[in-house]
Structure formats: C-alpha cells, structure tokens
PDB file of N, CA and C in Angstrom:
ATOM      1  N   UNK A   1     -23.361  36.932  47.585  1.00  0.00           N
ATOM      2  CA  UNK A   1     -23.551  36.490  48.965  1.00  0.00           C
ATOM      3  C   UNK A   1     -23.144  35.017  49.065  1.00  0.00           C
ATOM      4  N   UNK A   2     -22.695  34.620  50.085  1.00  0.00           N
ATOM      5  CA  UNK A   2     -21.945  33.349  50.453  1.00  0.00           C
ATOM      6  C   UNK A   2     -23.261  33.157  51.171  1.00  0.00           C
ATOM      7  N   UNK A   3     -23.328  31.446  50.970  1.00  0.00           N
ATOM      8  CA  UNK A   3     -24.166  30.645  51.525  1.00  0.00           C
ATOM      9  C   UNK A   3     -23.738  29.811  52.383  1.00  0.00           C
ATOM     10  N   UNK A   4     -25.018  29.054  53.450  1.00  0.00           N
ATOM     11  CA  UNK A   4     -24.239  29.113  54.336  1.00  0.00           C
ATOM     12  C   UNK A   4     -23.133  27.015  54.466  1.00  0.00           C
ATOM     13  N   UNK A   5     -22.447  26.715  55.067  1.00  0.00           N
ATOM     14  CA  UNK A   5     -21.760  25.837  55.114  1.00  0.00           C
ATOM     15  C   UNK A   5     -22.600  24.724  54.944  1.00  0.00           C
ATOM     16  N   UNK A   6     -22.425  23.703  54.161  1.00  0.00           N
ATOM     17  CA  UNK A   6     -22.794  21.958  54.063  1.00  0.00           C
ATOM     18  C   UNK A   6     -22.548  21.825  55.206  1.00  0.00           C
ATOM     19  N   UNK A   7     -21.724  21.819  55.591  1.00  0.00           N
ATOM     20  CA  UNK A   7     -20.965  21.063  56.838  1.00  0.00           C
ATOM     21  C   UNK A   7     -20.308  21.898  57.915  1.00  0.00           C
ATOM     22  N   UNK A   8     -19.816  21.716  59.156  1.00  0.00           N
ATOM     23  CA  UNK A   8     -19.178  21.966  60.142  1.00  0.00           C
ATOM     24  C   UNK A   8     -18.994  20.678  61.078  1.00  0.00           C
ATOM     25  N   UNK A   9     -17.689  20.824  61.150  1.00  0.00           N
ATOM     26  CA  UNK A   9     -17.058  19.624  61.949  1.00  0.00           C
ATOM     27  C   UNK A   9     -15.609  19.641  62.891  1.00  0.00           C
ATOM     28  N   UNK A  10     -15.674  19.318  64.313  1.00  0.00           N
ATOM     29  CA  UNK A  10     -14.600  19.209  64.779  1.00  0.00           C
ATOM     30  C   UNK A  10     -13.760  18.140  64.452  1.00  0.00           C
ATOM     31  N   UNK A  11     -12.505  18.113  63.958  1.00  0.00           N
ATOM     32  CA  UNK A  11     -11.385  17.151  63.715  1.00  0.00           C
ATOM     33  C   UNK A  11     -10.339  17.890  64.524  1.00  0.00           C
ATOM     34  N   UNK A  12      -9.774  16.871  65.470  1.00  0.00           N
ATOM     35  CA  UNK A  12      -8.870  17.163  66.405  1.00  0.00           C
ATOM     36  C   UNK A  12      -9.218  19.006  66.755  1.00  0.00           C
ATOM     37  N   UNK A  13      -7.989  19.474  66.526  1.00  0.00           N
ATOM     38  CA  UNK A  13      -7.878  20.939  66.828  1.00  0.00           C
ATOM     39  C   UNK A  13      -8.373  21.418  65.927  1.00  0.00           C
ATOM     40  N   UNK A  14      -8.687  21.584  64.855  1.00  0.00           N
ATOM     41  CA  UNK A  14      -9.341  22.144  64.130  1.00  0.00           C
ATOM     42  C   UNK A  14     -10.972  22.188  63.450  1.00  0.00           C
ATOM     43  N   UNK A  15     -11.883  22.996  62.713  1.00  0.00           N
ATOM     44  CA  UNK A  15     -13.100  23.140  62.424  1.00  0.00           C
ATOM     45  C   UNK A  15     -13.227  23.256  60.865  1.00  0.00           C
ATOM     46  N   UNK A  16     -13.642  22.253  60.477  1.00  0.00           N
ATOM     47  CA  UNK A  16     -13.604  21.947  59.109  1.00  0.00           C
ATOM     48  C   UNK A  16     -14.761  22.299  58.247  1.00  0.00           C
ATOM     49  N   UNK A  17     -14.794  22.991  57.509  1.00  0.00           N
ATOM     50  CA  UNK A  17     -16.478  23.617  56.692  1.00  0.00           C
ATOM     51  C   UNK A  17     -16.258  23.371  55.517  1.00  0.00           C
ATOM     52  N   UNK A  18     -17.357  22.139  55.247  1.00  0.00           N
ATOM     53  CA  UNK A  18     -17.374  21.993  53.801  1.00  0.00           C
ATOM     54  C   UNK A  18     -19.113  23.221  53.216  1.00  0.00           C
ATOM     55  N   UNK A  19     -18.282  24.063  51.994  1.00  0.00           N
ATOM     56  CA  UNK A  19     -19.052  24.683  51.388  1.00  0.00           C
ATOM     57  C   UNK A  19     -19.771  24.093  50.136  1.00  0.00           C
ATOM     58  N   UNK A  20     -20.937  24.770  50.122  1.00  0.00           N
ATOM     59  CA  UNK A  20     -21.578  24.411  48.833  1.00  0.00           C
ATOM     60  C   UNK A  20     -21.179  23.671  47.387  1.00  0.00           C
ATOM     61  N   UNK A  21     -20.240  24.319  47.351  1.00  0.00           N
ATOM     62  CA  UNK A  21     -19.473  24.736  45.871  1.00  0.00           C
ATOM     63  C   UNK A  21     -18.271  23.818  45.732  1.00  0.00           C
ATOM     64  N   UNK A  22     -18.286  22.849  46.973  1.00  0.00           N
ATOM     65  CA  UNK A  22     -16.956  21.800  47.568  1.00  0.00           C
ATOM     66  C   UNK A  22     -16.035  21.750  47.816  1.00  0.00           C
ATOM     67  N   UNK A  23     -15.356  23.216  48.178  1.00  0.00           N
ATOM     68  CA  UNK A  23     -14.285  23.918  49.180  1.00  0.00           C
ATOM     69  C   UNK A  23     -14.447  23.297  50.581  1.00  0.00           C
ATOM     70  N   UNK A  24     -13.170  22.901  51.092  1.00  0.00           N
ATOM     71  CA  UNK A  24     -13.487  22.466  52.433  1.00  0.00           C
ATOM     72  C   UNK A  24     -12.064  23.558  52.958  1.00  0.00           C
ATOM     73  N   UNK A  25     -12.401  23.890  54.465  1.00  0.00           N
ATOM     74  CA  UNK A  25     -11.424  24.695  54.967  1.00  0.00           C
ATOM     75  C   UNK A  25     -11.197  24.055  56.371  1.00  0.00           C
ATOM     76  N   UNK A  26      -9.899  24.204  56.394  1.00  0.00           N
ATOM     77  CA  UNK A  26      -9.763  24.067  57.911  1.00  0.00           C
ATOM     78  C   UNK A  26      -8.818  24.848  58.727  1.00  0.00           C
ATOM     79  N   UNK A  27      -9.989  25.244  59.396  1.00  0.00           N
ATOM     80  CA  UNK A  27      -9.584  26.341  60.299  1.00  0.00           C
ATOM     81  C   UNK A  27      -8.979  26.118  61.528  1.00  0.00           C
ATOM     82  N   UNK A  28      -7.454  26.260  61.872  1.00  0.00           N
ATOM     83  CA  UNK A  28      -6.989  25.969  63.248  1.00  0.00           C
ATOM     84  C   UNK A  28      -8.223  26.694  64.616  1.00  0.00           C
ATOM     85  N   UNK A  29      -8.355  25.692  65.853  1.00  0.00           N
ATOM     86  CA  UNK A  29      -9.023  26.881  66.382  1.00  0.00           C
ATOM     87  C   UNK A  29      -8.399  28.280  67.059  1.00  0.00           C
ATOM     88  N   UNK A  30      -7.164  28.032  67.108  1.00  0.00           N
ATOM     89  CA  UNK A  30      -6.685  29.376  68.118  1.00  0.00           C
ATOM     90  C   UNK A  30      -6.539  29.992  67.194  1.00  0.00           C
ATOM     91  N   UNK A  31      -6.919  30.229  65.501  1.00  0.00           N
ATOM     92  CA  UNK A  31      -6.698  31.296  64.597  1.00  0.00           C
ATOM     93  C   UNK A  31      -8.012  31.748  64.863  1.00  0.00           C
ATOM     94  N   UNK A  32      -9.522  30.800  64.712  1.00  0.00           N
ATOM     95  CA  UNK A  32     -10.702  31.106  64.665  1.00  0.00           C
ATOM     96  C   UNK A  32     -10.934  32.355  65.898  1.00  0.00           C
ATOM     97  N   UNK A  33     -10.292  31.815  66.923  1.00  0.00           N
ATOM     98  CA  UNK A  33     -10.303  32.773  68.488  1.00  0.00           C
ATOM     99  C   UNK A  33      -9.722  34.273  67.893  1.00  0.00           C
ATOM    100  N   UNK A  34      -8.510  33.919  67.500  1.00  0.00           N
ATOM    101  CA  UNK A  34      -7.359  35.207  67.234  1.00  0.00           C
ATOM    102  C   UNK A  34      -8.112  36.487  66.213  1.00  0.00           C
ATOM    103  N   UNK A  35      -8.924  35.314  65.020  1.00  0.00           N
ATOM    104  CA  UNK A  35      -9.592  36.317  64.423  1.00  0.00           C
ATOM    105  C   UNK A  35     -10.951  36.814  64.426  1.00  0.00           C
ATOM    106  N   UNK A  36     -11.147  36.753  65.242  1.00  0.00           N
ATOM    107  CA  UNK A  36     -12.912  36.917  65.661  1.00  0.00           C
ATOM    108  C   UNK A  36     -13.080  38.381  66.023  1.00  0.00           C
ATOM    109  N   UNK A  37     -14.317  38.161  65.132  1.00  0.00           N
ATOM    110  CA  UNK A  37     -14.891  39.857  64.844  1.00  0.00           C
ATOM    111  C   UNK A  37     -15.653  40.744  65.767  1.00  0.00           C
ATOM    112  N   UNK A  38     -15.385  40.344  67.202  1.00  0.00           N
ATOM    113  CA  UNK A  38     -15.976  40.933  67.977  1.00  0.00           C
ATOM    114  C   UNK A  38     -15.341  41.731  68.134  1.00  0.00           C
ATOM    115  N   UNK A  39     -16.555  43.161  68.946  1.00  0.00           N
ATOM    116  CA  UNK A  39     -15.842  44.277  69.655  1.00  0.00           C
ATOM    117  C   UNK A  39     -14.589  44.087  70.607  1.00  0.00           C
ATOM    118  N   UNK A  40     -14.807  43.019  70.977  1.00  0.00           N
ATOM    119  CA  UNK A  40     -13.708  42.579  72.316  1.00  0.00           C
ATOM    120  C   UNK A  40     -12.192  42.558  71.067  1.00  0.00           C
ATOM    121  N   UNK A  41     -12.376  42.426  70.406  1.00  0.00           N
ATOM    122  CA  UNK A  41     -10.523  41.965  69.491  1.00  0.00           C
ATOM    123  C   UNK A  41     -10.350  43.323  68.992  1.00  0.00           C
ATOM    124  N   UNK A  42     -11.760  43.260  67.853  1.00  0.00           N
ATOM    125  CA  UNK A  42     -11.159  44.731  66.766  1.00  0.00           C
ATOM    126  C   UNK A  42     -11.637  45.634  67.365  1.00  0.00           C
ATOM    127  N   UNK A  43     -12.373  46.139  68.425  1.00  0.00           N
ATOM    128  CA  UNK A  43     -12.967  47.157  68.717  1.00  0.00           C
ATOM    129  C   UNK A  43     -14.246  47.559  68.080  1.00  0.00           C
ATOM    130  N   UNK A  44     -14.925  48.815  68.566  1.00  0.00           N
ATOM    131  CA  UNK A  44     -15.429  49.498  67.923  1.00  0.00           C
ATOM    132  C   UNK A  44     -15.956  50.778  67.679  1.00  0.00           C
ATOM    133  N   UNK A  45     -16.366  51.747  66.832  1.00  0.00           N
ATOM    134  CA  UNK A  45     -16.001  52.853  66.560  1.00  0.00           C
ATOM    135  C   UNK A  45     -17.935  53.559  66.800  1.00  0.00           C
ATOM    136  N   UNK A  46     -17.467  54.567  67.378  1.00  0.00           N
ATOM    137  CA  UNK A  46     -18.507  55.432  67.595  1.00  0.00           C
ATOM    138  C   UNK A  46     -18.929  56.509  66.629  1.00  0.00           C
ATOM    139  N   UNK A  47     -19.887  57.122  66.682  1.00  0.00           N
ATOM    140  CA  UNK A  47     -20.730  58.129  65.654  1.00  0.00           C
ATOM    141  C   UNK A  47     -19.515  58.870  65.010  1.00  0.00           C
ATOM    142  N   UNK A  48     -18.377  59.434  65.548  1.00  0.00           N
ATOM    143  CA  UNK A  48     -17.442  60.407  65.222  1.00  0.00           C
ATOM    144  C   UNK A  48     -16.232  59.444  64.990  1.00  0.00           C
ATOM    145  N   UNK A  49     -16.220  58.260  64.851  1.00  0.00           N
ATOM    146  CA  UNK A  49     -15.010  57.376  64.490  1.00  0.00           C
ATOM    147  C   UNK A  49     -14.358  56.829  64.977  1.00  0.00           C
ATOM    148  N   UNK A  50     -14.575  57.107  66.777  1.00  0.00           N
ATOM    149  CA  UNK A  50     -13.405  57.174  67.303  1.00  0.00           C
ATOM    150  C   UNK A  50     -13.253  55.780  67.733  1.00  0.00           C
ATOM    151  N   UNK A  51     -12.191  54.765  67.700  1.00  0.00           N
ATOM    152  CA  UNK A  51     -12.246  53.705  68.401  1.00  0.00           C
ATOM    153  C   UNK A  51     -12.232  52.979  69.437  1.00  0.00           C
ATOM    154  N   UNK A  52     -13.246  52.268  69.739  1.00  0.00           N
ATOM    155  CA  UNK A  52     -12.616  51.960  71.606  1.00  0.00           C
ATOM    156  C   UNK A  52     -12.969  50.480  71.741  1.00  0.00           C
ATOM    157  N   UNK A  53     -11.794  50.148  72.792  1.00  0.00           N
ATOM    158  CA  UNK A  53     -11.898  48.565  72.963  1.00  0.00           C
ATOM    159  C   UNK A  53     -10.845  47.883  71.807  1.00  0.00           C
ATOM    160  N   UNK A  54     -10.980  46.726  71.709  1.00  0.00           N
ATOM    161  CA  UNK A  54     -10.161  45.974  70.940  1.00  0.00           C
ATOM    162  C   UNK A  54      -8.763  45.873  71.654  1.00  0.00           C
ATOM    163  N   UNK A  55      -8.291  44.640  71.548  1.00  0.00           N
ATOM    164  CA  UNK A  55      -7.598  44.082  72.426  1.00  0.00           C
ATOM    165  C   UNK A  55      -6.139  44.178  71.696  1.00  0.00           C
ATOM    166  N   UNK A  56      -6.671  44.036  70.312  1.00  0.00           N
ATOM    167  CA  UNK A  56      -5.369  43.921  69.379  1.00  0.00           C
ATOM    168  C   UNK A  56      -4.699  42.622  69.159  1.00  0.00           C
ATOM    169  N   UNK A  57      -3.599  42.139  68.047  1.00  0.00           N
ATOM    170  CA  UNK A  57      -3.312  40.969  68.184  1.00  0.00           C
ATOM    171  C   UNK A  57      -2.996  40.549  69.459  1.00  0.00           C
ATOM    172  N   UNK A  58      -3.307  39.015  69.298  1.00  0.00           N
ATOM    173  CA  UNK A  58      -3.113  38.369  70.804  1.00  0.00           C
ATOM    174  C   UNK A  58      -2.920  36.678  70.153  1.00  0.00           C
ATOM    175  N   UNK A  59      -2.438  36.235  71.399  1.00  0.00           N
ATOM    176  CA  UNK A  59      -2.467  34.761  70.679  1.00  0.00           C
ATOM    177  C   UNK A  59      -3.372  34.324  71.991  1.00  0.00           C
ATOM    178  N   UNK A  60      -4.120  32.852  71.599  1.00  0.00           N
ATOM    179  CA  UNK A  60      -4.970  32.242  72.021  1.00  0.00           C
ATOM    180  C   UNK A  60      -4.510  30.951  72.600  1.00  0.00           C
ATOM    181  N   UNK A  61      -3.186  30.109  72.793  1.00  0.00           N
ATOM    182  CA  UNK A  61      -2.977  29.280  72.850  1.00  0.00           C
ATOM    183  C   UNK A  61      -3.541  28.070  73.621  1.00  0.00           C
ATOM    184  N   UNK A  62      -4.001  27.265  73.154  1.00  0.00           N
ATOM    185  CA  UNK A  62      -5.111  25.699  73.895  1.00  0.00           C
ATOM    186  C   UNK A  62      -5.736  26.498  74.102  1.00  0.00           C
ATOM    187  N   UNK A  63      -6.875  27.469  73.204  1.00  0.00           N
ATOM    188  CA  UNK A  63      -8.073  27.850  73.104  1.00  0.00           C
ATOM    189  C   UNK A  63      -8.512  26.907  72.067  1.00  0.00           C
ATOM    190  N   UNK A  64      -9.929  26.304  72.658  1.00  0.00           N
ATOM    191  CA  UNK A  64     -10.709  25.275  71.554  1.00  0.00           C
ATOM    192  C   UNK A  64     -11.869  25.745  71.183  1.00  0.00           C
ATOM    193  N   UNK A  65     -12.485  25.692  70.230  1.00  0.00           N
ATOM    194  CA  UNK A  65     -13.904  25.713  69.743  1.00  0.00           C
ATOM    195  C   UNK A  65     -14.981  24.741  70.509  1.00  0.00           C
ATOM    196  N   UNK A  66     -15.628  25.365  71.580  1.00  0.00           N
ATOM    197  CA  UNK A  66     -16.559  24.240  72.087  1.00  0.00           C
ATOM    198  C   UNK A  66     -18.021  23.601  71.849  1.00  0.00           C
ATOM    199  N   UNK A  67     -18.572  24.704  70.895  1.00  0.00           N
ATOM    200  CA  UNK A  67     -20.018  24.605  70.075  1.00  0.00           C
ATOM    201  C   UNK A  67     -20.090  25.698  69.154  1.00  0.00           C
ATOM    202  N   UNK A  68     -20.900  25.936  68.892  1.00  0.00           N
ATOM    203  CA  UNK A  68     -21.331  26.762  67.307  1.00  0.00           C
ATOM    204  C   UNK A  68     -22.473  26.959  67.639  1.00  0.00           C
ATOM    205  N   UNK A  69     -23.732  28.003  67.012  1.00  0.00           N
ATOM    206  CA  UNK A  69     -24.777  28.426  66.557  1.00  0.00           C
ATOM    207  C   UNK A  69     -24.602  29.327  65.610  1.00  0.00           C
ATOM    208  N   UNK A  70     -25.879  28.465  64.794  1.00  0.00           N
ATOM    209  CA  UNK A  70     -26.180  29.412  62.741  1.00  0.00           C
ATOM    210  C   UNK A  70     -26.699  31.177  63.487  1.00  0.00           C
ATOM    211  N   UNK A  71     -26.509  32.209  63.184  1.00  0.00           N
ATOM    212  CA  UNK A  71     -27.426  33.184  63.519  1.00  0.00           C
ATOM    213  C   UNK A  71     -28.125  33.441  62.067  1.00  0.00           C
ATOM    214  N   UNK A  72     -28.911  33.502  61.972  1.00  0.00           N
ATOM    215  CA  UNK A  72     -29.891  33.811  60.699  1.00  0.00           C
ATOM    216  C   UNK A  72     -29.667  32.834  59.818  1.00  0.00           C
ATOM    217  N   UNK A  73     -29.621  33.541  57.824  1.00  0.00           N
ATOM    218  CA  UNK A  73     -28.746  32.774  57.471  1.00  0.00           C
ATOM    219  C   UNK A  73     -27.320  33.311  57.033  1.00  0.00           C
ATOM    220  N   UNK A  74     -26.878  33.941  57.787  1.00  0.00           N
ATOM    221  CA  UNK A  74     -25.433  34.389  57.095  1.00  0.00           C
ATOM    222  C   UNK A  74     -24.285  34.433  58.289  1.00  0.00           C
ATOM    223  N   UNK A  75     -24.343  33.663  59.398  1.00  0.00           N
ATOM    224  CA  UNK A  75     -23.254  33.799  59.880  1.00  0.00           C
ATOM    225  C   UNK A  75     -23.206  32.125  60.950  1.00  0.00           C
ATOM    226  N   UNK A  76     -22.400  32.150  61.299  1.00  0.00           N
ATOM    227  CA  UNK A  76     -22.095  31.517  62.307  1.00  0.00           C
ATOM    228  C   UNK A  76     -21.558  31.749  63.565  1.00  0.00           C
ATOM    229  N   UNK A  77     -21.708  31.751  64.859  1.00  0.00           N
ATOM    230  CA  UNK A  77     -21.405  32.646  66.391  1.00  0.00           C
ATOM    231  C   UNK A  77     -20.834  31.300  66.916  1.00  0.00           C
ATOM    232  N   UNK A  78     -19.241  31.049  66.936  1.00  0.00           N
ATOM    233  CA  UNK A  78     -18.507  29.967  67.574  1.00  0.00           C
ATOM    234  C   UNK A  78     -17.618  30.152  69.405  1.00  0.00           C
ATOM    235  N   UNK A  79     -17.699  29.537  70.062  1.00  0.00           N
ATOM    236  CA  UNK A  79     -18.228  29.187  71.600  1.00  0.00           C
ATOM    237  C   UNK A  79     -16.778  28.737  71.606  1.00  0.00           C
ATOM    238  N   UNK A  80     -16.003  29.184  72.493  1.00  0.00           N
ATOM    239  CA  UNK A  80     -14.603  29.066  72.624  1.00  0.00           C
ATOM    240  C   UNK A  80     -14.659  28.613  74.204  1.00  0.00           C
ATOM    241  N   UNK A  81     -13.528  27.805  74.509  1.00  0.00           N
ATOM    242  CA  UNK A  81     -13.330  27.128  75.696  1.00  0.00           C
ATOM    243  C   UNK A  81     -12.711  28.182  76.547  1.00  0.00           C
ATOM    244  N   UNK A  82     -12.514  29.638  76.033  1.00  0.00           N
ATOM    245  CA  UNK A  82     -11.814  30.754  76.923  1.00  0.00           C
ATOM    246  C   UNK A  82     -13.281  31.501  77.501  1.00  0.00           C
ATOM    247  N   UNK A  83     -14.168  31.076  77.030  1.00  0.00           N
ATOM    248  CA  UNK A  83     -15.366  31.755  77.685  1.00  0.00           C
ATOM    249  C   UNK A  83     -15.961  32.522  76.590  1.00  0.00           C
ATOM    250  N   UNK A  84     -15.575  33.180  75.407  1.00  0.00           N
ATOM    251  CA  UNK A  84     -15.366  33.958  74.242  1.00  0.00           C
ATOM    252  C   UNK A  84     -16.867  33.553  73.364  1.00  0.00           C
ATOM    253  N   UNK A  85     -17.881  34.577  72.853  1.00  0.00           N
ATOM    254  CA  UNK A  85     -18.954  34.079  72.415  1.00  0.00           C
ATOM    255  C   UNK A  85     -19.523  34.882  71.542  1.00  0.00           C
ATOM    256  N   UNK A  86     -18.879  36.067  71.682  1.00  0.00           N
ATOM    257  CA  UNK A  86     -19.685  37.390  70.796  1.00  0.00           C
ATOM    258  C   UNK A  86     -19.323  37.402  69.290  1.00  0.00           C
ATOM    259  N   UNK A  87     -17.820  36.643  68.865  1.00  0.00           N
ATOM    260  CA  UNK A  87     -17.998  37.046  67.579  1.00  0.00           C
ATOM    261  C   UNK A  87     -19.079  36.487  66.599  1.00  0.00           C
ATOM    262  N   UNK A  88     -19.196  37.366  65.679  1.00  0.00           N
ATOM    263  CA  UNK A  88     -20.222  36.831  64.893  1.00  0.00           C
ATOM    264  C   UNK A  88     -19.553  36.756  63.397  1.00  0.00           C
ATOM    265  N   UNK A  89     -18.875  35.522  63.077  1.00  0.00           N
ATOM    266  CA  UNK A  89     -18.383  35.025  61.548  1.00  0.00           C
ATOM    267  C   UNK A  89     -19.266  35.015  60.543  1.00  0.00           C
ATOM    268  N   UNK A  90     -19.953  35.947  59.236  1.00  0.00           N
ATOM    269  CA  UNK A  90     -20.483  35.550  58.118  1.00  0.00           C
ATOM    270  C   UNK A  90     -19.924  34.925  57.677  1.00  0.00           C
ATOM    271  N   UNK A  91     -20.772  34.495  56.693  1.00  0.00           N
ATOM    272  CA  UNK A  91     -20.376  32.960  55.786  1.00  0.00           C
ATOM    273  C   UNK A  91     -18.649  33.866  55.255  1.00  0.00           C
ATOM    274  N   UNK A  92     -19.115  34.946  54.582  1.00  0.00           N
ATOM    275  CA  UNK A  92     -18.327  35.555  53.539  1.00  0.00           C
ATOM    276  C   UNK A  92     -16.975  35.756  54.244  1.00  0.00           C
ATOM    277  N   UNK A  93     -17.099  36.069  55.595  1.00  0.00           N
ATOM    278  CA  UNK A  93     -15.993  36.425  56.329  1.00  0.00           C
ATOM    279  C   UNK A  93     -15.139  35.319  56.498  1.00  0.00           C
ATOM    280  N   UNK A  94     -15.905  33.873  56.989  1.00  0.00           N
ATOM    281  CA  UNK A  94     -15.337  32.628  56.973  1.00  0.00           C
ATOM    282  C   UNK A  94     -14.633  32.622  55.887  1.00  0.00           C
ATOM    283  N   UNK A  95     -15.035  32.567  54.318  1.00  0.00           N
ATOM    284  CA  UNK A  95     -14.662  32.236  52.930  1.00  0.00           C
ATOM    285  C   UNK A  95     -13.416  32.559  52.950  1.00  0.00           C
ATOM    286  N   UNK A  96     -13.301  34.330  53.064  1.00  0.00           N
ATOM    287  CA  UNK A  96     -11.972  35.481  53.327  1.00  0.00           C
ATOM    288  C   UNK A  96     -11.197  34.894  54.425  1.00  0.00           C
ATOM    289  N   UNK A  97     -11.644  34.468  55.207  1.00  0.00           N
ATOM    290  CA  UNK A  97     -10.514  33.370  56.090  1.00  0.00           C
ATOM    291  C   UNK A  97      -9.772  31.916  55.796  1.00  0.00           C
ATOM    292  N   UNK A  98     -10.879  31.674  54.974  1.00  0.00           N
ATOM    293  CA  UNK A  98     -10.527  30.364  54.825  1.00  0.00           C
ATOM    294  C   UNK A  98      -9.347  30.533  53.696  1.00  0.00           C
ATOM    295  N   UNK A  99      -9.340  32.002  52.652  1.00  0.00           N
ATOM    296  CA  UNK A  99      -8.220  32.501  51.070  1.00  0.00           C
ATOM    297  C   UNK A  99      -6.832  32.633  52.052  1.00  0.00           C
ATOM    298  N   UNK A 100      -7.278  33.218  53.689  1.00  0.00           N
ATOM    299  CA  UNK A 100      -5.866  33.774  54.206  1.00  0.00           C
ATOM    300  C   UNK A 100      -4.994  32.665  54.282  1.00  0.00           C
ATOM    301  N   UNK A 101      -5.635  31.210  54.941  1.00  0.00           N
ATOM    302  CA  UNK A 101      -5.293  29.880  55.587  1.00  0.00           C
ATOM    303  C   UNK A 101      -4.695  28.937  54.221  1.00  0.00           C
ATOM    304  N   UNK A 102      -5.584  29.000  52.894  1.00  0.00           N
ATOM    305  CA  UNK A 102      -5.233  28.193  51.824  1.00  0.00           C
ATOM    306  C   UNK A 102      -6.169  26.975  51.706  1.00  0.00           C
TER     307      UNK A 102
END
C-alpha cells in the first residue's frame, strides 16, 4: 500500500507530490483532468458488465487544478477549474501515474 503524499503543491501549471520515500512527481494539470478515475471519463460497469458512461479520451486544455481534499487515508479528490470533482486518485494510482509521466 502507498502512503499518502509529504507534500502537494501548485507550481505554475502543474501539481507536484513529494512522496515518502523522496520521489517527487509532477503532474501536468490537463493530464491530472484527462486521467481521472471517475465514472464521468472511464465509465462504469453494472452487475452483468455492461458499460455505461465514460466520455473516452478527451483533452482538457487550460483546465487547472483548483484545490484538493485527502479522502481517508488513501486517496486524494482534486477540484478542477472545469467544474470536475468526482475523481477519486489513490495514493497508488497517483504513483502508476506519476511511472507513466517519468
């Protein structure tokens, strides 16, 4: 289990998380928007599988990160200037984002 961030910080366009372990990532925000795990992007799937919703790739362009809240301890729920509020990022999911980015 991933723990949760030292740090979170806006620098210019981007959201910077320094981890425990002293990985720092920085996350553009219109990727943070693009990849967010809400029903609204990926959809989601009912008792029998079936999928519904999800918007599919999209680009976000001058979409900003406008606040943050911790939910428990394993995720973070980031507040987009498009109105956008539902995804919910675990630490772990961040981490796996942060391997895609470098």
């Amino acid at each position: 289990m991933t723990g949760p961030p030292q740090n979170l910080e806006i620098i210019g366009s981007e959201v910077a998380v320094r981890w425990p372990d002293g990985r720092e990532n920085y996350f553009p925000m219109e990727f943070l928007r693009a990849r967010s795990p809400s029903a609204e992007n990926i959809g989601e799937r009912d008792i029998l599988g079936r999928l519904h919703g999800g918007q599919g790739p999209a680009e976000f362009s001058g979409v900003s990160v406008t606040g943050w809240h911790y939910v428990g301890n394993y995720a973070v729920r980031f507040e987009f200037s498009d109105g956008h509020r539902t995804g919910i990022y675990s630490y772990a999911f961040l981490r796996q984002l942060g391997e895609e980015i470098g």
